[in-house]
N, C-alpha and C. Protein backbone atom coordinates (compact mmCIF):
# COMPACT_ATOMS: atom_id res chain seq x y z
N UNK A 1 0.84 -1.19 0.00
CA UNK A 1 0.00 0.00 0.00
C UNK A 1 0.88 1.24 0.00
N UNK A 2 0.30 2.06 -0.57
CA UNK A 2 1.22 3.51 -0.71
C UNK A 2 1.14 4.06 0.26
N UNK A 3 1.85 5.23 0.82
CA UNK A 3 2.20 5.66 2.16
C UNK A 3 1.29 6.98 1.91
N UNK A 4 0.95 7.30 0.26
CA UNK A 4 0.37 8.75 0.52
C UNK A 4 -1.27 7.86 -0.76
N UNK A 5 -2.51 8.72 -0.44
CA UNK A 5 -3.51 8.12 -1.73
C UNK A 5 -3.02 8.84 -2.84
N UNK A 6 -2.74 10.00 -2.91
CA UNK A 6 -2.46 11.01 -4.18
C UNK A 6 -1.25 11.60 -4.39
N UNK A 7 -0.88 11.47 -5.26
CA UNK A 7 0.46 12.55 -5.54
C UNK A 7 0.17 13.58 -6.56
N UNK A 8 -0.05 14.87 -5.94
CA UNK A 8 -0.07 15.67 -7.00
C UNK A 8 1.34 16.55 -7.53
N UNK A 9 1.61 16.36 -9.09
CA UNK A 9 3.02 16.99 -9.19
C UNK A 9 2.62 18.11 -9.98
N UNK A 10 2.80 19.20 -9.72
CA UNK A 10 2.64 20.75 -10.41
C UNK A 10 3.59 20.95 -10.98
N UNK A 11 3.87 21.28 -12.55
CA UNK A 11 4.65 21.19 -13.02
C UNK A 11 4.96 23.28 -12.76
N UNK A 12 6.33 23.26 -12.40
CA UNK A 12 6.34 24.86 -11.82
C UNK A 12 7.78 25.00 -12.86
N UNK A 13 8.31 24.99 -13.96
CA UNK A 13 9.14 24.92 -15.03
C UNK A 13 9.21 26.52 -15.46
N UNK A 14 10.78 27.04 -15.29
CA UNK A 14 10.81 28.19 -15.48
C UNK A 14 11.50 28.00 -16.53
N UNK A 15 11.12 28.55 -17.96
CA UNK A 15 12.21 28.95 -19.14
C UNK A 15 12.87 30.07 -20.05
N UNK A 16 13.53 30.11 -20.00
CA UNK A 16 13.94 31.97 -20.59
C UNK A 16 13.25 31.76 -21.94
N UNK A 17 14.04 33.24 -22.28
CA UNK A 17 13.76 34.01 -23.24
C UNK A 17 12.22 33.72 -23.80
N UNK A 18 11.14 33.96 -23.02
CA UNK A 18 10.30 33.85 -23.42
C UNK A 18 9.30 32.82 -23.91
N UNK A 19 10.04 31.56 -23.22
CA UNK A 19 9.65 30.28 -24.17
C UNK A 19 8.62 29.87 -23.40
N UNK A 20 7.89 29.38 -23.96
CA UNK A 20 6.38 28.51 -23.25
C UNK A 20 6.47 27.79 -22.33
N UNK A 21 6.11 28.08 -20.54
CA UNK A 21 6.42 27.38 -19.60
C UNK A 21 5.15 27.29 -18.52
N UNK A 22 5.00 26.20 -17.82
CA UNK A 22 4.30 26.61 -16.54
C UNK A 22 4.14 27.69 -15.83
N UNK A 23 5.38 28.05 -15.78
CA UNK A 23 5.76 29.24 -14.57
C UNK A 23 4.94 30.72 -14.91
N UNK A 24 4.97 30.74 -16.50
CA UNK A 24 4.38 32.22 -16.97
C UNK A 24 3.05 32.14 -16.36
N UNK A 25 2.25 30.36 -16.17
CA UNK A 25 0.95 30.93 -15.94
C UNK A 25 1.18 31.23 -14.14
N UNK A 26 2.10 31.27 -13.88
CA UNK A 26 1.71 31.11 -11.88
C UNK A 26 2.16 29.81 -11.14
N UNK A 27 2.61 28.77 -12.24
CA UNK A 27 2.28 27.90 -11.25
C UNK A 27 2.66 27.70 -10.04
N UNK A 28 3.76 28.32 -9.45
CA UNK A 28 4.26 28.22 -8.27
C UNK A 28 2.82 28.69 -7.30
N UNK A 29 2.59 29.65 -7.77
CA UNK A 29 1.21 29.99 -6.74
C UNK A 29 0.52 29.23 -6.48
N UNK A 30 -0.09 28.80 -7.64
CA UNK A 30 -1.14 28.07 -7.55
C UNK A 30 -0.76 26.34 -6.55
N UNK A 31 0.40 25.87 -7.23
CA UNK A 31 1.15 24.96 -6.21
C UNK A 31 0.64 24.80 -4.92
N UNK A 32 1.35 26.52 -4.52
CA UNK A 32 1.36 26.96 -3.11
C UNK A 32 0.10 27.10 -2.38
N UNK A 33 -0.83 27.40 -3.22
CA UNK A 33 -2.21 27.44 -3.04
C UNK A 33 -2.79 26.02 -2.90
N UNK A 34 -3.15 24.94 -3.81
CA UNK A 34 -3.13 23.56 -3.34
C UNK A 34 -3.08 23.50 -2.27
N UNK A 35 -1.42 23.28 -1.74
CA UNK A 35 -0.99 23.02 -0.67
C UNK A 35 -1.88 23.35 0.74
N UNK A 36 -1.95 24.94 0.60
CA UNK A 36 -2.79 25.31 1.76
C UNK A 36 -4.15 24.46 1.54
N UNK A 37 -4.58 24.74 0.67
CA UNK A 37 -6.00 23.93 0.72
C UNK A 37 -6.20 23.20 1.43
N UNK A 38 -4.88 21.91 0.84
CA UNK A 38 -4.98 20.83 1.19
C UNK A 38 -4.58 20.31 2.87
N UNK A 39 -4.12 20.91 3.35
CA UNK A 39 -3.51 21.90 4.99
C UNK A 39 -5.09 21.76 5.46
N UNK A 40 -5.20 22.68 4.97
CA UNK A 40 -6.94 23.60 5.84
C UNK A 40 -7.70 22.33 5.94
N UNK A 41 -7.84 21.39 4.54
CA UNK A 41 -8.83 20.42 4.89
C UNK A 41 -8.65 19.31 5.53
N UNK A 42 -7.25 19.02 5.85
CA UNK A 42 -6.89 17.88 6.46
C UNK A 42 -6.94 16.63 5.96
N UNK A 43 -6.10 16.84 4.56
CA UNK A 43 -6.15 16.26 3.61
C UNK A 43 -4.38 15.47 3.27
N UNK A 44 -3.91 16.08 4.44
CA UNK A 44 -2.34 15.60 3.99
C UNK A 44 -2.26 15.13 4.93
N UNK A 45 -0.73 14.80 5.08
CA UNK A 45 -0.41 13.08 5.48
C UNK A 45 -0.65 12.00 5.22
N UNK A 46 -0.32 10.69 6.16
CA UNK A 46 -0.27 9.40 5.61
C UNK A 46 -1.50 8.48 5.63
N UNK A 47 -2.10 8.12 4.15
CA UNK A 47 -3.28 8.09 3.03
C UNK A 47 -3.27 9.24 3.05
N UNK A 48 -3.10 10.68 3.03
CA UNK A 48 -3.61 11.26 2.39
C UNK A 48 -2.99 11.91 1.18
N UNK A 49 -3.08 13.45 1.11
CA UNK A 49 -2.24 13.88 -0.63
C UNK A 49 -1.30 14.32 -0.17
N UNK A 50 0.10 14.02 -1.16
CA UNK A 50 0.78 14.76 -1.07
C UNK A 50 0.92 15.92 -2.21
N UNK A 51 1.55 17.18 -2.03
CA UNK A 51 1.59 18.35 -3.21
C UNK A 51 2.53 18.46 -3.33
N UNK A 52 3.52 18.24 -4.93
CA UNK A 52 4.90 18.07 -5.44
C UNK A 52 4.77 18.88 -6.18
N UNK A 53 5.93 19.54 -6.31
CA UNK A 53 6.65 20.51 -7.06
C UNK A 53 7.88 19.84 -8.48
N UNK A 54 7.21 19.79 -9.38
CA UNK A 54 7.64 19.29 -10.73
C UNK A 54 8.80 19.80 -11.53
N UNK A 55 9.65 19.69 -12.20
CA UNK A 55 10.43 20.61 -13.17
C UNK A 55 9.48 19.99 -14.20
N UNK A 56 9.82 20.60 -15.39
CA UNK A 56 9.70 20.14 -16.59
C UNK A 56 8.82 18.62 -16.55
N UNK A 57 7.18 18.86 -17.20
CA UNK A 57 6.56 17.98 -17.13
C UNK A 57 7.01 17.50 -18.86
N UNK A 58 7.21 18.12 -19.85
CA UNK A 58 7.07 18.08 -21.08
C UNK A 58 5.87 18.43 -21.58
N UNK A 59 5.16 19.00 -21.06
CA UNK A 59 3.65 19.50 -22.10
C UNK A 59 2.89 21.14 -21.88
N UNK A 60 4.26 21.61 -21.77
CA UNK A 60 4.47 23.17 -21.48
C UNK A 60 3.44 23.66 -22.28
N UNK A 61 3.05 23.22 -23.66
CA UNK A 61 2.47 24.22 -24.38
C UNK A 61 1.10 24.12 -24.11
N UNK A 62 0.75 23.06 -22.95
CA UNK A 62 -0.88 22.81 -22.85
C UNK A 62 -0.57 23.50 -21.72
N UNK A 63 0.22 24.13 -20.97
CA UNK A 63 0.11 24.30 -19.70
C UNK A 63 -1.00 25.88 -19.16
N UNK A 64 -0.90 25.77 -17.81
CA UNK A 64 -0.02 25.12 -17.20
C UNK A 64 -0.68 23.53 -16.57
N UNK A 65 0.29 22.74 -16.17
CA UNK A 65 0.10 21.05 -15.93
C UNK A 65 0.22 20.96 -14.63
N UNK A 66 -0.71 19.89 -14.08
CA UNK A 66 -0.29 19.10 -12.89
C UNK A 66 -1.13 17.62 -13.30
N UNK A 67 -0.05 16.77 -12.51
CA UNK A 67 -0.66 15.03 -12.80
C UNK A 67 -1.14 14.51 -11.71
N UNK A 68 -1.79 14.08 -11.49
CA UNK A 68 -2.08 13.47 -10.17
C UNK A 68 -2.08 11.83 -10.04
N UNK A 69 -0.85 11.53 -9.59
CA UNK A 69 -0.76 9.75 -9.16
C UNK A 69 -1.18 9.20 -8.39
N UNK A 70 -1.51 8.13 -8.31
CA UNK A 70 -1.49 7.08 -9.21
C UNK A 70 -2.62 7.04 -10.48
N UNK A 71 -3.09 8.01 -10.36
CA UNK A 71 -4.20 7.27 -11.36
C UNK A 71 -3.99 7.95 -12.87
N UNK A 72 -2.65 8.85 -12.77
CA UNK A 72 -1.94 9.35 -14.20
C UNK A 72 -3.22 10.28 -14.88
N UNK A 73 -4.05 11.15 -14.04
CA UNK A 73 -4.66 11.80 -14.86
C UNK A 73 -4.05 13.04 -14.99
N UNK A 74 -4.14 13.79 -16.27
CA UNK A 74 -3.60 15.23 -16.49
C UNK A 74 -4.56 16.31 -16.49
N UNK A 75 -3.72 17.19 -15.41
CA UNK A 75 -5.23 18.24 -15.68
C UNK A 75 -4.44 19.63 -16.64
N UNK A 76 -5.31 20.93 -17.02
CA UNK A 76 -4.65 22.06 -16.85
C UNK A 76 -5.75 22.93 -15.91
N UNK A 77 -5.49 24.07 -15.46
CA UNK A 77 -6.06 25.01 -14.74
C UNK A 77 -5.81 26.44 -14.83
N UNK A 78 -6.74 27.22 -14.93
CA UNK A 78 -6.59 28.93 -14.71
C UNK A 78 -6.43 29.43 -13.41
N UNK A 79 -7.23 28.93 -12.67
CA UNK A 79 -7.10 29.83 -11.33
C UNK A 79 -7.56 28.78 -10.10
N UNK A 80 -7.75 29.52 -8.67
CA UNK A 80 -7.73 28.98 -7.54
C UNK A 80 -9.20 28.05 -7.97
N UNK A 81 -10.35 28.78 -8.36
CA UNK A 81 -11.23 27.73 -8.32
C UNK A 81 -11.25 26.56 -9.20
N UNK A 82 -10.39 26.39 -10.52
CA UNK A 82 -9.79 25.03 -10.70
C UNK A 82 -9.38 24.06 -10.07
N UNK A 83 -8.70 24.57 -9.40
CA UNK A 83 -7.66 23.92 -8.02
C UNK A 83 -8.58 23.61 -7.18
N UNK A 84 -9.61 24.48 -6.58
CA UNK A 84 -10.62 23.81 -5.77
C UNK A 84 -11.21 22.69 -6.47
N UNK A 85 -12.25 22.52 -7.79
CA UNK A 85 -12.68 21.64 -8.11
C UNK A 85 -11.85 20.25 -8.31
N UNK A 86 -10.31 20.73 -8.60
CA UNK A 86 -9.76 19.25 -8.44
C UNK A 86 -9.88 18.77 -7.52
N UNK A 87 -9.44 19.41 -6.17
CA UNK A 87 -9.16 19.04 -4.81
C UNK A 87 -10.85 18.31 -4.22
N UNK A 88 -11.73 19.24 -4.66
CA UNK A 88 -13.05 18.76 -4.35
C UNK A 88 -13.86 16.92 -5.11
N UNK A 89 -13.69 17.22 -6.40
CA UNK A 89 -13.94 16.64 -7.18
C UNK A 89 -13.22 15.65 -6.99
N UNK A 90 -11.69 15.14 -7.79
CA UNK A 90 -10.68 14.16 -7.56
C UNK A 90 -9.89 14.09 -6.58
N UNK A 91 -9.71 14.66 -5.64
CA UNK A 91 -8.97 14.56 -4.32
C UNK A 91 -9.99 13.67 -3.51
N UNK A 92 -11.22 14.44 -3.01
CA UNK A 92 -12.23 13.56 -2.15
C UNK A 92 -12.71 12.96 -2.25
N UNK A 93 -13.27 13.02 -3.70
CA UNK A 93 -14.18 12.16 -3.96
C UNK A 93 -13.97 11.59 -5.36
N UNK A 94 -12.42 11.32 -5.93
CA UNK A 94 -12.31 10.11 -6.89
C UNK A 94 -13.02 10.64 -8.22
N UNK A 95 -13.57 11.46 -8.37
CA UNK A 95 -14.02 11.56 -9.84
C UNK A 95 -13.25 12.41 -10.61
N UNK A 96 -12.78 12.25 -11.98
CA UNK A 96 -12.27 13.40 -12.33
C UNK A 96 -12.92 14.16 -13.12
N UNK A 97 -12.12 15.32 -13.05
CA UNK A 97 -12.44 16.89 -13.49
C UNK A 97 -12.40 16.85 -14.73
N UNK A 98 -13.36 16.39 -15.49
CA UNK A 98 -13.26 15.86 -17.25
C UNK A 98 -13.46 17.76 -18.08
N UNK A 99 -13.71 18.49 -17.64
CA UNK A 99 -13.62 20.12 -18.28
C UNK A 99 -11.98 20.53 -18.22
N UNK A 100 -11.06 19.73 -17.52
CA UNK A 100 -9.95 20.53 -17.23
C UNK A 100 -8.76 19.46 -17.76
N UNK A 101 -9.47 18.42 -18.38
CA UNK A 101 -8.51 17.21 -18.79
C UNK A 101 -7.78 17.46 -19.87
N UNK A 102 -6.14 17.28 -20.01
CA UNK A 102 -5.39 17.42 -21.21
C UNK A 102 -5.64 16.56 -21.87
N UNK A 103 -5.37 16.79 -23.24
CA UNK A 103 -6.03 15.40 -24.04
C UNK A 103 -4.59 15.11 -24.27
């Protein structure tokens, strides 16, 4: 059995000169934001999620990305209430967020 149910990895990829990255959309924030969420609800620790900080997912240009393991789904997101509906939606309750799915 796994020590955590979820791994979420935020891909937070900084690249110069302008090149297409996570980072332009926020992701560190948003990361950071997760995290608290996931804090407040008492949602971390062992079974619960953990929130990872990614380099380079490879799919910069859909971004920005986070994956959530084990179950290898890809999301993208705009803002905090994205992040809520994952956390709500596929964090608690296992379903995923099929509006926010990378194809």
């Amino acid at each position: 059995m796994s020590y955590f149910k979820y791994h979420v990895f935020f891909c937070v990829n900084q690249r110069e000169q302008g090149r297409e990255c996570c980072q332009r959309f926020g992701a560190l924030a948003m990361r950071q934001y997760a995290k608290k969420r996931i804090k407040e609800l008492g949602l971390s620790g062992k079974g619960g999620v953990r929130i990872n900080t990614a380099g380079c997912l490879d799919r910069c240009a859909l971004g920005p990305v986070l994956v959530v393991y084990p179950d290898a789904v890809w999301y993208t997101y705009i803002d905090n209430e994205d992040i809520d509906e994952i956390i709500e939606q596929h964090l608690q309750h296992g379903q995923v967020v099929r509006r926010l799915l990378l194809a």
